[in-house]
N, C-alpha and C. Protein backbone atom coordinates (compact mmCIF):
# COMPACT_ATOMS: atom_id res chain seq x y z
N UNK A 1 -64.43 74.33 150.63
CA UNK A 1 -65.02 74.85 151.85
C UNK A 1 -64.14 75.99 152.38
N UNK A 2 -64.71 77.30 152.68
CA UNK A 2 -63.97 78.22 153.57
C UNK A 2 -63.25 77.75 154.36
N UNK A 3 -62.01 78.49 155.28
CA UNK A 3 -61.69 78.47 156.34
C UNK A 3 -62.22 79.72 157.04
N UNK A 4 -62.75 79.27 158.41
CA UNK A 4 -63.01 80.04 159.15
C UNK A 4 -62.44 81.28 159.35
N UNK A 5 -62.68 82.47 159.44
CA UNK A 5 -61.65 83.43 160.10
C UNK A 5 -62.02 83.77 161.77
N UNK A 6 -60.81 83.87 162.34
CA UNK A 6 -61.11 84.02 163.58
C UNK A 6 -61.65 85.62 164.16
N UNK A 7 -63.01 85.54 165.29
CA UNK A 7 -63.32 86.36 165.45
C UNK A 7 -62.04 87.99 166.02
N UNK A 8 -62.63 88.79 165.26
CA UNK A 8 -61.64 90.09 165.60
C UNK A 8 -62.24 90.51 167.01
N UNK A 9 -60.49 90.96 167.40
CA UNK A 9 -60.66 92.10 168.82
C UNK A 9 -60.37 93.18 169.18
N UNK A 10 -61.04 94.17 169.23
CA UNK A 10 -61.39 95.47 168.99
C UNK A 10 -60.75 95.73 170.63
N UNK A 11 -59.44 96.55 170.08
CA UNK A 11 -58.54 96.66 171.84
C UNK A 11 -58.88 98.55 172.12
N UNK A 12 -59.53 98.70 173.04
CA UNK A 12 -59.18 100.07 173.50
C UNK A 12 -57.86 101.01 173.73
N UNK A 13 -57.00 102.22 173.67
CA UNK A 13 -56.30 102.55 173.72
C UNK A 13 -55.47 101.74 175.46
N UNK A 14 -56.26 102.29 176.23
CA UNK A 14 -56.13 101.91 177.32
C UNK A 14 -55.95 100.31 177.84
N UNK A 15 -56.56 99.69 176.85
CA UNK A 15 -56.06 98.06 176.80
C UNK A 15 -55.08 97.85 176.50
N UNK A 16 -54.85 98.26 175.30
CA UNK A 16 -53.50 98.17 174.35
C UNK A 16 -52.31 98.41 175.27
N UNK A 17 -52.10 99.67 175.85
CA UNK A 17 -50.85 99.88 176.83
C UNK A 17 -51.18 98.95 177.84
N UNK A 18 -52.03 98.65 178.28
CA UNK A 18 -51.94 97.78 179.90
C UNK A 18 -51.23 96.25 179.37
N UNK A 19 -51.68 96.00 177.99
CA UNK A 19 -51.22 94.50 177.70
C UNK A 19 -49.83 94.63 177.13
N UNK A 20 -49.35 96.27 176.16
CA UNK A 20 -48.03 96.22 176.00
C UNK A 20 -47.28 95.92 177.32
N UNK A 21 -47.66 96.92 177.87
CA UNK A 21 -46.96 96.80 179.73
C UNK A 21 -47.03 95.64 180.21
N UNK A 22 -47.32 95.35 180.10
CA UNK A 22 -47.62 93.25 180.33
C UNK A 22 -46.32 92.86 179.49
N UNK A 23 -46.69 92.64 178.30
CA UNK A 23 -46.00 91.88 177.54
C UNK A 23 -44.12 92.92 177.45
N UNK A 24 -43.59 93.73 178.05
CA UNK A 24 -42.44 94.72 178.06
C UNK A 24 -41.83 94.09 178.96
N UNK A 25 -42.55 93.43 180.21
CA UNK A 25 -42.14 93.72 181.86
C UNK A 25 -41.49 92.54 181.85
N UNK A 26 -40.02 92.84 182.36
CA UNK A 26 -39.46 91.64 182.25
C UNK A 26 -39.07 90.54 183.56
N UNK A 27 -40.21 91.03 184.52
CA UNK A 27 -40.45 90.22 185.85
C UNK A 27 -41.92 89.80 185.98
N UNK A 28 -42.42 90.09 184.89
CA UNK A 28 -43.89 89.00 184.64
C UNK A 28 -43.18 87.68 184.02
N UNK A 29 -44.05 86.44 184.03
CA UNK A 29 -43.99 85.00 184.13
C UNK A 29 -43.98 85.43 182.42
N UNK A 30 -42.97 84.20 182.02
CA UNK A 30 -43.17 84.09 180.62
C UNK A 30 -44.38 83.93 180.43
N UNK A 31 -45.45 82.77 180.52
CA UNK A 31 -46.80 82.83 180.22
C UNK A 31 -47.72 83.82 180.40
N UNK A 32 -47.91 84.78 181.05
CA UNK A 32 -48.18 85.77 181.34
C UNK A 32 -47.76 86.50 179.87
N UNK A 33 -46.39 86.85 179.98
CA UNK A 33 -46.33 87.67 178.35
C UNK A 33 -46.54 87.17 177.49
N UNK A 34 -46.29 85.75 176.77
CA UNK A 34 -46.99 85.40 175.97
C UNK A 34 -48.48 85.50 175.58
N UNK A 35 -49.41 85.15 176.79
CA UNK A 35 -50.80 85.04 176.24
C UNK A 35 -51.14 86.91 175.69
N UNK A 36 -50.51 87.70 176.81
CA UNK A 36 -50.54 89.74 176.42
C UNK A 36 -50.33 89.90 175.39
N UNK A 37 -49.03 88.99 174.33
CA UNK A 37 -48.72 88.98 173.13
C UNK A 37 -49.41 88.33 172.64
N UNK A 38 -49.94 87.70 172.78
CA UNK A 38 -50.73 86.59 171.87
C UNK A 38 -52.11 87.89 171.66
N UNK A 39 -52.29 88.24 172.53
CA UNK A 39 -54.17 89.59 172.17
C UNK A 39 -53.94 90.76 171.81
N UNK A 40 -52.31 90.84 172.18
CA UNK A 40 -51.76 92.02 171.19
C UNK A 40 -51.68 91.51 169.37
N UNK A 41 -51.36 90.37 169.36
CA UNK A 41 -50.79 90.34 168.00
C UNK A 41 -52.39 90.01 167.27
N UNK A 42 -53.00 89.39 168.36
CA UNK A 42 -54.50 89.24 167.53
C UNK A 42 -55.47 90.19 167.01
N UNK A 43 -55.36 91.07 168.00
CA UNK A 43 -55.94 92.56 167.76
C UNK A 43 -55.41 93.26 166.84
N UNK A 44 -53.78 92.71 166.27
CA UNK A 44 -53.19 93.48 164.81
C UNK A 44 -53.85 92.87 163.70
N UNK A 45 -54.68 91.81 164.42
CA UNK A 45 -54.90 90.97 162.61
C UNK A 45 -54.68 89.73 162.04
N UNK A 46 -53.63 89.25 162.93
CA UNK A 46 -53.10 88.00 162.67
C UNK A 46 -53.83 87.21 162.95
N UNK A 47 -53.83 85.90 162.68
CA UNK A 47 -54.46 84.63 162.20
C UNK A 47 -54.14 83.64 163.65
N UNK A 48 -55.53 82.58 163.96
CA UNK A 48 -54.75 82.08 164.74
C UNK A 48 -53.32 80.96 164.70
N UNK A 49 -54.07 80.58 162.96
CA UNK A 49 -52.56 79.72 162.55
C UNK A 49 -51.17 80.72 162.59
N UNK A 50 -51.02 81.91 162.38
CA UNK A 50 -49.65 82.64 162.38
C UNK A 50 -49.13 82.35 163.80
N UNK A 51 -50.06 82.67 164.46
CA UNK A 51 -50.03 83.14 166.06
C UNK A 51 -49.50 81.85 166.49
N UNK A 52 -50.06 80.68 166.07
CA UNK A 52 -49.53 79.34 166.69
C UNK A 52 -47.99 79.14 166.42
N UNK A 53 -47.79 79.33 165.06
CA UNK A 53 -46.61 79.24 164.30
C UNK A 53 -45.41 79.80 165.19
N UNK A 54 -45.90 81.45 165.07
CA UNK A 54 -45.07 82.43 166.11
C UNK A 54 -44.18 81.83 167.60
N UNK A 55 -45.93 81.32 168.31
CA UNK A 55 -45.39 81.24 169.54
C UNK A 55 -45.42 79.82 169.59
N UNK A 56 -45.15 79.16 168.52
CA UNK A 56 -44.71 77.60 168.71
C UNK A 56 -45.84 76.91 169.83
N UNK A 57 -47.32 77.35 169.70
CA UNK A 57 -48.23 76.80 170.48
C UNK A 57 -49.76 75.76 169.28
N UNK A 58 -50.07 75.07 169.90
CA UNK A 58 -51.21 74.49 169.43
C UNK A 58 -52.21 75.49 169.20
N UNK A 59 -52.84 74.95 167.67
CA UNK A 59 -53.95 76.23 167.32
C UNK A 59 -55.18 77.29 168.25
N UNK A 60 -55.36 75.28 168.96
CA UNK A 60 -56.50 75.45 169.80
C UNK A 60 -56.04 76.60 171.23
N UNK A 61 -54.47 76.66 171.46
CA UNK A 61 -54.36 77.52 172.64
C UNK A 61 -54.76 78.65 172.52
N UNK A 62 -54.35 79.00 171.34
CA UNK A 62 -54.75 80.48 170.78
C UNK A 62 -56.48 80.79 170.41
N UNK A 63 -56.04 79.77 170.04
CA UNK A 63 -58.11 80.04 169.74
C UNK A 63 -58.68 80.75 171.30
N UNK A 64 -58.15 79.66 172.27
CA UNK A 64 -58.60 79.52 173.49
C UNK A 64 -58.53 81.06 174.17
N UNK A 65 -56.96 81.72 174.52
CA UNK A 65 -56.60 82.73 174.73
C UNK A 65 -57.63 84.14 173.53
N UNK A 66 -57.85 83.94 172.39
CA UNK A 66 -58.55 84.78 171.63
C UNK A 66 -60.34 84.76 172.52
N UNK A 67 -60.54 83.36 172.63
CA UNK A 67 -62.21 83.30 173.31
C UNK A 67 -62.31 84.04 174.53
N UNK A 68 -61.13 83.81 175.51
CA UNK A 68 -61.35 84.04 176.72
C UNK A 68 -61.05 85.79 176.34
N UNK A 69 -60.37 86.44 176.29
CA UNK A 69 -60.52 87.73 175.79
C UNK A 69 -62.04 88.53 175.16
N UNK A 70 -62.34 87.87 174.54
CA UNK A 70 -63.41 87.99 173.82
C UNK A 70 -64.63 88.05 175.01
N UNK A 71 -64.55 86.45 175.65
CA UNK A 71 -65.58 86.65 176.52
C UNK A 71 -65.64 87.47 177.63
N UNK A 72 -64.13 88.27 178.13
CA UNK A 72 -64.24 89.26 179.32
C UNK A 72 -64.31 90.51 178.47
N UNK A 73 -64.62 90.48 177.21
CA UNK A 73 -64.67 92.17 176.99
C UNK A 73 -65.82 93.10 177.76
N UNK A 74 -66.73 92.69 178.03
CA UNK A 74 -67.85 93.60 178.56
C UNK A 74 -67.31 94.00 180.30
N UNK A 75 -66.49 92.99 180.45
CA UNK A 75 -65.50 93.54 182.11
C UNK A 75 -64.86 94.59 182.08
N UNK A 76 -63.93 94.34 180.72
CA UNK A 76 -63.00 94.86 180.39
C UNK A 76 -63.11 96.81 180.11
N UNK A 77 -64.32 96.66 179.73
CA UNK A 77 -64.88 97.75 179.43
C UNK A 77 -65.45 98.58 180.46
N UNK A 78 -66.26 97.84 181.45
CA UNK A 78 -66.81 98.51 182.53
C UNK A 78 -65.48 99.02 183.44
N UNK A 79 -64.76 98.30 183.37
CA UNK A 79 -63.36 98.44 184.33
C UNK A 79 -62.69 99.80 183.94
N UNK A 80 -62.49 99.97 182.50
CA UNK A 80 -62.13 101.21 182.17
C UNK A 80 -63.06 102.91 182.57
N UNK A 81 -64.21 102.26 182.94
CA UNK A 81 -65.18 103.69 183.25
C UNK A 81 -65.35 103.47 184.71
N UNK A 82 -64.47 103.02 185.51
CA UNK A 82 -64.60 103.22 186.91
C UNK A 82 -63.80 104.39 187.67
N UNK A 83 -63.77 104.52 188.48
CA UNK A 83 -63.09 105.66 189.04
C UNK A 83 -61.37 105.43 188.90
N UNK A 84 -61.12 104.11 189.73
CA UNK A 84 -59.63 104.10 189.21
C UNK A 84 -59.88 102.83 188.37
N UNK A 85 -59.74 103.62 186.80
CA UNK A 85 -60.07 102.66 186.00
C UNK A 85 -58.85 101.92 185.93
N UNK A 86 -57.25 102.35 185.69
CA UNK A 86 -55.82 102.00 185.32
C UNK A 86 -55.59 100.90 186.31
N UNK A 87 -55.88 100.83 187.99
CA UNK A 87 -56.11 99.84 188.73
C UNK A 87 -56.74 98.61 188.15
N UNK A 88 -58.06 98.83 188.46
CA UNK A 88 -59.11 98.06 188.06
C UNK A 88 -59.06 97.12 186.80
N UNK A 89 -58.57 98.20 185.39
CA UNK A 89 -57.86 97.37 184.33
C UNK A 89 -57.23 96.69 184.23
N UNK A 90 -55.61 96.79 185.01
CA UNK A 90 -54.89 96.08 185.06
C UNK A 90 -54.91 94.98 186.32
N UNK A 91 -56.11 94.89 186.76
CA UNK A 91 -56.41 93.70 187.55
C UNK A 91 -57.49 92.51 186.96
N UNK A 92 -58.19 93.33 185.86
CA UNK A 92 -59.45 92.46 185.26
C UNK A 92 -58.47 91.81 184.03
N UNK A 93 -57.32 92.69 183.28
CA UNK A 93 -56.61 92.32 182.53
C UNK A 93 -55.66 90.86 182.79
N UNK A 94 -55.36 90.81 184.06
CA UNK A 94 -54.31 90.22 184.88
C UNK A 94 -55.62 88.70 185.14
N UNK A 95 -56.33 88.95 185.29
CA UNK A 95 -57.26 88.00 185.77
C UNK A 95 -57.79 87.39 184.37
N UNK A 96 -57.98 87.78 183.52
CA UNK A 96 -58.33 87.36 182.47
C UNK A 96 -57.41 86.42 181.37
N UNK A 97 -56.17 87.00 181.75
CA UNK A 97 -54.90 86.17 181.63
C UNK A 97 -54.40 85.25 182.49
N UNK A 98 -54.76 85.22 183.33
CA UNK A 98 -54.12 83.64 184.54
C UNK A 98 -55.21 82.88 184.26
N UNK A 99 -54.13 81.58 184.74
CA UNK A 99 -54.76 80.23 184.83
C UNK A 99 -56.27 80.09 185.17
N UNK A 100 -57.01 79.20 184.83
CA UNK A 100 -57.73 78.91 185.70
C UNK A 100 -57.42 78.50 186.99
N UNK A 101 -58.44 78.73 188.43
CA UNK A 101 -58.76 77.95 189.16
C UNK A 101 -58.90 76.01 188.64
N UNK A 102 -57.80 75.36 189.18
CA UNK A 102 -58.38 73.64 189.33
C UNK A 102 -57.97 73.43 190.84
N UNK A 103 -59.34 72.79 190.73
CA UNK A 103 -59.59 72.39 192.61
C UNK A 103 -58.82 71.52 192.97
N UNK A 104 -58.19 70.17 191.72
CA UNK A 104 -57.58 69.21 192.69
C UNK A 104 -58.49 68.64 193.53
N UNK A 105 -57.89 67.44 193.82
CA UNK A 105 -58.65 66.02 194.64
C UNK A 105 -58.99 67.51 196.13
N UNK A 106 -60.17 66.49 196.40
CA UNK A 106 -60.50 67.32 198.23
C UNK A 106 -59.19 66.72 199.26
N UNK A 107 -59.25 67.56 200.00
CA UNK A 107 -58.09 66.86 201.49
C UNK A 107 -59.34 65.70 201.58
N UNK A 108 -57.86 64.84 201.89
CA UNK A 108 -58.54 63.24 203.24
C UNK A 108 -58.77 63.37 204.50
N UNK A 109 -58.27 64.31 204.75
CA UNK A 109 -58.38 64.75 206.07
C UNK A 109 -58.67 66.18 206.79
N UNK A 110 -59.47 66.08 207.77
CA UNK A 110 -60.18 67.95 207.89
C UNK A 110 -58.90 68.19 208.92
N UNK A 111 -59.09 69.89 208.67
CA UNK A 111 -58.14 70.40 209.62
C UNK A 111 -58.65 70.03 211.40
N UNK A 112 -59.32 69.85 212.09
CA UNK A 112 -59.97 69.10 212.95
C UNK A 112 -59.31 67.85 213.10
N UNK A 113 -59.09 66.62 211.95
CA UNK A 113 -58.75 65.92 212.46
C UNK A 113 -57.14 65.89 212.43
N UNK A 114 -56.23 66.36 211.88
CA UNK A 114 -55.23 66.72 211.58
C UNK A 114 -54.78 67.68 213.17
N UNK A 115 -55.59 68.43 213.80
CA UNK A 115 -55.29 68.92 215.20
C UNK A 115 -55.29 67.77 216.10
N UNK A 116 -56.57 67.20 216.12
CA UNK A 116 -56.66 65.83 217.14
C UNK A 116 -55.42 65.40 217.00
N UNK A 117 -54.36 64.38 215.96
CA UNK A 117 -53.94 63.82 216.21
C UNK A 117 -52.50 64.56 216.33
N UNK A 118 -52.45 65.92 215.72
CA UNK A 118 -51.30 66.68 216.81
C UNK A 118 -51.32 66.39 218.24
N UNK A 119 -52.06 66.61 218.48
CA UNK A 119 -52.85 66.81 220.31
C UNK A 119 -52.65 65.88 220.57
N UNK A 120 -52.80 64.64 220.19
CA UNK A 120 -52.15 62.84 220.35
C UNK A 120 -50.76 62.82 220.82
N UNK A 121 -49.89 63.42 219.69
CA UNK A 121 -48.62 63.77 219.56
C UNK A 121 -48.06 64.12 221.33
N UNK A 122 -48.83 65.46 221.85
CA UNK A 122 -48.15 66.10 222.74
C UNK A 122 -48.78 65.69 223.85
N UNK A 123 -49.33 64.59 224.14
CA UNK A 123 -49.76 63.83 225.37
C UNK A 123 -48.22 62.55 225.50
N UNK A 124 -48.78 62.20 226.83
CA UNK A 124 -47.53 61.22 227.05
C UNK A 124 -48.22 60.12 226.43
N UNK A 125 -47.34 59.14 225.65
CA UNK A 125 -47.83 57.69 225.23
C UNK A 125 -48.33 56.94 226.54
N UNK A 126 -47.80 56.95 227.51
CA UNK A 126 -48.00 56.18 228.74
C UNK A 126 -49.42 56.19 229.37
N UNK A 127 -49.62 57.51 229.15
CA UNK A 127 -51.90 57.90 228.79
C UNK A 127 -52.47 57.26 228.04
N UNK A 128 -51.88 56.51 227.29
CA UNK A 128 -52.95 56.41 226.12
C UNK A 128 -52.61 54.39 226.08
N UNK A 129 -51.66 54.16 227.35
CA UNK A 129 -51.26 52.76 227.09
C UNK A 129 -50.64 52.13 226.97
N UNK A 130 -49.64 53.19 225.99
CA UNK A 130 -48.86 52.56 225.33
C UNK A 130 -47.29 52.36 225.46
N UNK A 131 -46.98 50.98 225.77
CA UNK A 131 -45.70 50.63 226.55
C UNK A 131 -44.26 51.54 225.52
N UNK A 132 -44.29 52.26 224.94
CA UNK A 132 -43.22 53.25 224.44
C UNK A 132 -42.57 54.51 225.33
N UNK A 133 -42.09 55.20 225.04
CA UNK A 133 -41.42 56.20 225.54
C UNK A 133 -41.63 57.55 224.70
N UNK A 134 -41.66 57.49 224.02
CA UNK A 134 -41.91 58.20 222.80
C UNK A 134 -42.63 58.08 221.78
N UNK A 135 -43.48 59.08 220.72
CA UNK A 135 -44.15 58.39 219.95
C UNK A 135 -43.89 58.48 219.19
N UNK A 136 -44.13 57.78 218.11
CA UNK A 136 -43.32 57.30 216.35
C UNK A 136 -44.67 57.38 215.87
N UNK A 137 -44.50 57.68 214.32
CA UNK A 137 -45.45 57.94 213.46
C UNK A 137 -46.20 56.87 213.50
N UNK A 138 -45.91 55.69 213.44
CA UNK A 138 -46.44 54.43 213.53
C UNK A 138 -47.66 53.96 214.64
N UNK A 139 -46.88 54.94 216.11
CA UNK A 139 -47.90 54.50 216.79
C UNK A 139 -48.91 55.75 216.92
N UNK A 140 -48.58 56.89 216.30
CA UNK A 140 -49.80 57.43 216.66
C UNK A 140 -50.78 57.53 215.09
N UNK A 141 -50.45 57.07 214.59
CA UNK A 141 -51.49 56.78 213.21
C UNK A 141 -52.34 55.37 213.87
N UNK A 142 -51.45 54.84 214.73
CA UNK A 142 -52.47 53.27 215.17
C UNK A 142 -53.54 53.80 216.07
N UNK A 143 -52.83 54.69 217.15
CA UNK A 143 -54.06 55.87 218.05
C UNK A 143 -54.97 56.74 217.70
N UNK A 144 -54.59 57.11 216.38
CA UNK A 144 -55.54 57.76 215.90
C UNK A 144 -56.92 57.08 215.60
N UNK A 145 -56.39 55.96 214.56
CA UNK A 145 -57.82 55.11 214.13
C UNK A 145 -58.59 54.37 215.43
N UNK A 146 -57.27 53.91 217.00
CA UNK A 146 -57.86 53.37 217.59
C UNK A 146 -59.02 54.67 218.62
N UNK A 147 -58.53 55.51 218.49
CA UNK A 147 -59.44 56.63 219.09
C UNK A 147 -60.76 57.08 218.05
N UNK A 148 -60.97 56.08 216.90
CA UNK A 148 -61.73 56.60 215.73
C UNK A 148 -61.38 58.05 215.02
N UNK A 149 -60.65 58.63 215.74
CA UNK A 149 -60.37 60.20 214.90
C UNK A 149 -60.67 60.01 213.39
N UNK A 150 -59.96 58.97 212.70
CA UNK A 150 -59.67 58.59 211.19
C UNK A 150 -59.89 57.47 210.70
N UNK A 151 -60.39 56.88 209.84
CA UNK A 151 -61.21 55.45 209.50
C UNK A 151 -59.39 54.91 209.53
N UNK A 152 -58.58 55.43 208.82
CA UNK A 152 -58.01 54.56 208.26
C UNK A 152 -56.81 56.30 208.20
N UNK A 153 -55.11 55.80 208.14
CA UNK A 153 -54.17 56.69 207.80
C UNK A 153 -53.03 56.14 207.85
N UNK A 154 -52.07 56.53 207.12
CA UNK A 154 -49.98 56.17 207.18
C UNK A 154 -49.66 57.27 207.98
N UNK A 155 -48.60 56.22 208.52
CA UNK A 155 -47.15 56.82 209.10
C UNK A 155 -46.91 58.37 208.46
N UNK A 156 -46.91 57.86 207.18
CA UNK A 156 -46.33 59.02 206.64
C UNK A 156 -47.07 60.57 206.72
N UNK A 157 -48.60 59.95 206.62
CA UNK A 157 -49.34 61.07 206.98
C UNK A 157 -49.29 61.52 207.90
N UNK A 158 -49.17 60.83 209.02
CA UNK A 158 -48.60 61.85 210.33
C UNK A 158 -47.59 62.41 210.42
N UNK A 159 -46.63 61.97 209.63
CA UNK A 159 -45.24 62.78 209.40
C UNK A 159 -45.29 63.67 209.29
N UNK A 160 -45.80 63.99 207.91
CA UNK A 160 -46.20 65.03 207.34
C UNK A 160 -46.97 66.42 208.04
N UNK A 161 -48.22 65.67 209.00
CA UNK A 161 -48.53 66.87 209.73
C UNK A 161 -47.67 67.27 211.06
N UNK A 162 -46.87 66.57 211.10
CA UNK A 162 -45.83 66.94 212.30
C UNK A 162 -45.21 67.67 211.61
N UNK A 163 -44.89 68.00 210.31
CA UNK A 163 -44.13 69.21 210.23
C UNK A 163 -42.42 68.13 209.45
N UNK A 164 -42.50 66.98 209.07
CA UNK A 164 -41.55 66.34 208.86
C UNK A 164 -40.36 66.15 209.60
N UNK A 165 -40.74 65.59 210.85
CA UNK A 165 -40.12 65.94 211.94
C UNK A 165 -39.20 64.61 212.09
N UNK A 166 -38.34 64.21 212.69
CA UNK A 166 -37.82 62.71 212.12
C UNK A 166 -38.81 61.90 213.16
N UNK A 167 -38.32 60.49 212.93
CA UNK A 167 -39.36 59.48 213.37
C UNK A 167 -39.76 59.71 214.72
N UNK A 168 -39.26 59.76 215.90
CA UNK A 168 -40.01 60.10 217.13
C UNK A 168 -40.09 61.49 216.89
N UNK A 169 -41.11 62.01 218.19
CA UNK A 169 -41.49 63.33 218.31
C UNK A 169 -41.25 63.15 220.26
N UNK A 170 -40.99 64.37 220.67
CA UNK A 170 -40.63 64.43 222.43
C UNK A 170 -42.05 63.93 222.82
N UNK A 171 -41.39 62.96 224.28
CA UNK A 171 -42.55 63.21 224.67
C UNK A 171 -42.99 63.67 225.91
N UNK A 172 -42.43 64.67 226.12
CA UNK A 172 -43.32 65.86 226.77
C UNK A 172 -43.92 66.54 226.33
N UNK A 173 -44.84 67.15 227.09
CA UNK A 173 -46.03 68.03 225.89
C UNK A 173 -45.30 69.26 225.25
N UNK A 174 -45.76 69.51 224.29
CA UNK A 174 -45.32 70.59 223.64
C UNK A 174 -46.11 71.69 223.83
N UNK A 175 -47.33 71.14 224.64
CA UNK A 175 -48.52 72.95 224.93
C UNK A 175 -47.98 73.16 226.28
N UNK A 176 -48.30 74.58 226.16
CA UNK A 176 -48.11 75.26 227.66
C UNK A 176 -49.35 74.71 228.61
N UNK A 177 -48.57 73.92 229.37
CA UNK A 177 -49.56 73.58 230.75
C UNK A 177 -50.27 74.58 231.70
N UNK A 178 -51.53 74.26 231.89
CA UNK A 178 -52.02 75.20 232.65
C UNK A 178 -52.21 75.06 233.82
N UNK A 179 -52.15 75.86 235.05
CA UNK A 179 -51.77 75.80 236.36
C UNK A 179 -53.26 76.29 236.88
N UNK A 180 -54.06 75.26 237.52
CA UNK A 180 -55.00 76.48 237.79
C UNK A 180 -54.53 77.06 239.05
């Protein structure tokens, strides 16, 4: 049975320098020059098994880095016939080489409710009941859920939106009072 050969990439003059310049610059991210080298060396010819070998990567990365190239060429191209094409290139180039976007889990909490229970924070505990002096993460994660703000939250999560502040927070308000 054949082995496949991997599809060729046909680099424009103007590609070619934007990805040497990539792959030269020695305050771009290593990954960054690698993958520039990796569509430089592909566009010479090389194989994706060499290419793996080379840059000590799994076949499939290269494959991967060869597809995604492949699939922005028609960008790649329009970018070069724009007015400032050398811009434009080296931004569709730059984009075509970074990571994907991953979204990561959603927040547990909206910025809304994350203000409320700031705003908890800079009221006196003594408003709200509560025989303390001060409030501790403890009791205003208990104020929060008991005000419904949040089904359910930790200590720590309020910590956290305090800014990692140690266990009490003052309790005088921290907003500017208004006088009418």
């Amino acid at each position: 049975m054949p082995i496949p050969k991997a599809p060729t990439i046909d680099l424009s003059e103007k590609q070619q320098n934007c990805l040497s310049e990539i792959a030269r610059q020695t305050t771009n991210p290593y990954r960054l020059v690698r993958r520039a080298s990796i569509i430089l060396a592909a566009a010479a010819g090389k194989s994706n098994s060499a290419l793996s070998r080379q840059w000590q990567l799994d076949r499939n990365q290269v494959r991967y880095w060869r597809s995604r190239w492949l699939a922005n060429t028609e960008k790649l191209r329009l970018c070069e016939q724009s007015e400032d094409a050398e811009v434009d290139l080296k931004q569709q180039v730059l984009a075509t080489l970074a990571d994907e976007h991953r979204p990561g889990t959603p927040a547990t909490f909206t910025p809304e409710q994350v203000v409320q229970i700031v705003a908890i924070a800079c009221e006196e505990p003594s408003a709200s009941g509560r025989p303390v002096n001060h409030w501790t993460p403890e009791e205003l994660a208990d104020e929060a859920m008991k005000r419904g703000i949040v089904a359910s939250i930790s200590a720590s999560s309020v910590r956290r939106f305090l800014g990692g502040s140690p266990a009490t927070t003052p309790s005088q308000s921290l907003l500017a009072e208004c006088h009418p």
